[in-house]
Protein backbone atom coordinates (compact mmCIF):
# COMPACT_ATOMS: atom_id res chain seq x y z
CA UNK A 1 0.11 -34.01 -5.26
CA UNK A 2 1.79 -35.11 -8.43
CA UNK A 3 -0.36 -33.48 -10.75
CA UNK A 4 0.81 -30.17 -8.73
CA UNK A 5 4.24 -30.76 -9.19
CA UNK A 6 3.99 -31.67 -12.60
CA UNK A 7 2.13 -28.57 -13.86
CA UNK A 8 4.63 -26.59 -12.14
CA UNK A 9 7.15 -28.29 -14.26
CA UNK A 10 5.47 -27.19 -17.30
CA UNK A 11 5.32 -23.74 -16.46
CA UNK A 12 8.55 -23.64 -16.19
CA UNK A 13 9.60 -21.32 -19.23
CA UNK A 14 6.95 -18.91 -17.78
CA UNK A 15 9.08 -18.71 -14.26
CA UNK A 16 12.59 -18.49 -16.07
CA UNK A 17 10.87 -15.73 -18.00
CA UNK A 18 9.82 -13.62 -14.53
CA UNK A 19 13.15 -14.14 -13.31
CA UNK A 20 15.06 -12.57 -16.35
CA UNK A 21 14.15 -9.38 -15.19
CA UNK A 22 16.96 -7.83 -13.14
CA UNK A 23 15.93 -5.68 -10.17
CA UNK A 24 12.01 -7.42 -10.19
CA UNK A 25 10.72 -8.17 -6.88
CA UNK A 26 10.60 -12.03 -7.30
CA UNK A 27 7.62 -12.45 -4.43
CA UNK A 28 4.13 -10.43 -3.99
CA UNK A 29 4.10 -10.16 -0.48
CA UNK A 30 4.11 -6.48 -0.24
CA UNK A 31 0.72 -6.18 -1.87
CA UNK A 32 -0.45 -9.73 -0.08
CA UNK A 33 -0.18 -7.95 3.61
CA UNK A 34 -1.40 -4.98 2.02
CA UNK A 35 -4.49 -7.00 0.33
CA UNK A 36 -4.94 -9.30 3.52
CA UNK A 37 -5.57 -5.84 6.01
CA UNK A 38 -7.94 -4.94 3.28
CA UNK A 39 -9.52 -8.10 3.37
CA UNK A 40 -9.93 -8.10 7.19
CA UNK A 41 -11.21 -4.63 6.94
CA UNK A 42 -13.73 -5.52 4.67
CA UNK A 43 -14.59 -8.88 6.65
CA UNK A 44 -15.32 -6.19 9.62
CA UNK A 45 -17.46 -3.94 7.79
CA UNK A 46 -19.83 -6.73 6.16
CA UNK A 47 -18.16 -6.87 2.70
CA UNK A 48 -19.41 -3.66 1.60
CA UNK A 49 -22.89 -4.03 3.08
CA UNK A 50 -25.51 -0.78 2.45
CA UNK A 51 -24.95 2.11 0.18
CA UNK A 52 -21.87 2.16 -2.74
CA UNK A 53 -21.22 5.90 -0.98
CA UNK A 54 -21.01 4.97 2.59
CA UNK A 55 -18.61 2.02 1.45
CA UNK A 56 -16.66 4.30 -0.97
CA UNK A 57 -16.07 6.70 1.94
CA UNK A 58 -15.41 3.66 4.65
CA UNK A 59 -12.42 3.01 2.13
CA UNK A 60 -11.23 5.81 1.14
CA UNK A 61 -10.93 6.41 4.94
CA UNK A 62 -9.00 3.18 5.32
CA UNK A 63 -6.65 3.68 2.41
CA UNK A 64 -6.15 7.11 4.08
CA UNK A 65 -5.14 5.95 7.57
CA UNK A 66 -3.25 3.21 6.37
CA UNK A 67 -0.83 5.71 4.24
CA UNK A 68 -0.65 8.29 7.49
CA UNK A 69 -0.35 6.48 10.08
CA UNK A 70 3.13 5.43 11.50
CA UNK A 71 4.34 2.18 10.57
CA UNK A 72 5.38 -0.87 13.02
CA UNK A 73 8.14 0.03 15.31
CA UNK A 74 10.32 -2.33 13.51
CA UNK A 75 10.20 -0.32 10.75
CA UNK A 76 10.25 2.99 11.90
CA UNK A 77 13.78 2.21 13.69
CA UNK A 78 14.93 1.19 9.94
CA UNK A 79 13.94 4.76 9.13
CA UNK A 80 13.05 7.42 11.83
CA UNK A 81 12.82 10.36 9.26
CA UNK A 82 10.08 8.37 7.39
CA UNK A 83 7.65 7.17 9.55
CA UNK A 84 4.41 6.16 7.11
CA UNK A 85 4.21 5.09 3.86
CA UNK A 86 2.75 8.46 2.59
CA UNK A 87 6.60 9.88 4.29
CA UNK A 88 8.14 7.47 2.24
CA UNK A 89 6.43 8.19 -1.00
CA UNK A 90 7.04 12.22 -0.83
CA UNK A 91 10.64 11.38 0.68
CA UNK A 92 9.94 13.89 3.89
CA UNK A 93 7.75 14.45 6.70
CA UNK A 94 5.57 17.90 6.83
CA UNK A 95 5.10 17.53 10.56
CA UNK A 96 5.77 15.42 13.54
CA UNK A 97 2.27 14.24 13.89
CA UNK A 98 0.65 11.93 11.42
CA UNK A 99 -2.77 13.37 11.66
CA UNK A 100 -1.49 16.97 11.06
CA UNK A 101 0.63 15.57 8.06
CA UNK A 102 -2.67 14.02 6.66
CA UNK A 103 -4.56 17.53 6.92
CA UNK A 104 -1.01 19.01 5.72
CA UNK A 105 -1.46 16.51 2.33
CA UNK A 106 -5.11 16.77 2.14
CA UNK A 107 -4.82 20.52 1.82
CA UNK A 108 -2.05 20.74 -0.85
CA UNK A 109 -0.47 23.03 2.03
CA UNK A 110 2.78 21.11 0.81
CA UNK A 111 5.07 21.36 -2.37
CA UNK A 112 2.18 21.63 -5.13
CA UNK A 113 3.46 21.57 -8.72
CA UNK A 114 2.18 22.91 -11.47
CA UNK A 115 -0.12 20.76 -13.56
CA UNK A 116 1.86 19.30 -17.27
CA UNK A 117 -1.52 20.46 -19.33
CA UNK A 118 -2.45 23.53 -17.79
């Protein structure tokens, strides 16, 4: 237990340095939960088990309902108007349904811009 402690104390210009940054998130937990339903997902399917196409579409399907679909309760009373995180990340909701606002996406049947390098 000592060694611990004392390697932490010699990292300790490497912390002060993280913690100069104004505004930084100072833990990782978002992308631990995030990483930890990933794991479990992965734990469920067998770790990738079979074909790399079958197991690129079994995540790509994950990734896809975990963007659509509506968040805890908890934090959909924070913010009713923005229900998933793929509400949150284009700042409105196309419809009240999460499965027609995932067809909605999918389809580019919302705002589309222009591309930079046409």
């Amino acid at each position: 237990m000592r060694e611990k402690v004392l390697s932490l104390c010699e990292e300790r210009e490497a912390f002060a340095l993280a913690y100069a940054h104004p505004g930084c998130p100072r833990t990782s937990n978002p992308v631990d939960r995030l990483l930890r339903r990933l794991d479990c997902h992965l734990s469920c399917t067998q770790q990738l088990h079979g074909k790399s196409a079958a197991a690129e579409q079994g995540l790509r399907g994950w990734a896809l309902i975990h963007n659509f679909a509506p968040m805890c309760p908890w934090t959909v009373r924070e913010t009713p108007e923005l229900r998933s995180p793929a509400e949150r990340l284009n700042g409105k909701r196309y419809h009240p349904d999460w499965l027609q606002n995932l067809l909605i996406s999918a389809s580019l049947g919302g705002d589309r811009r222009a591309p930079r390098n046409p």
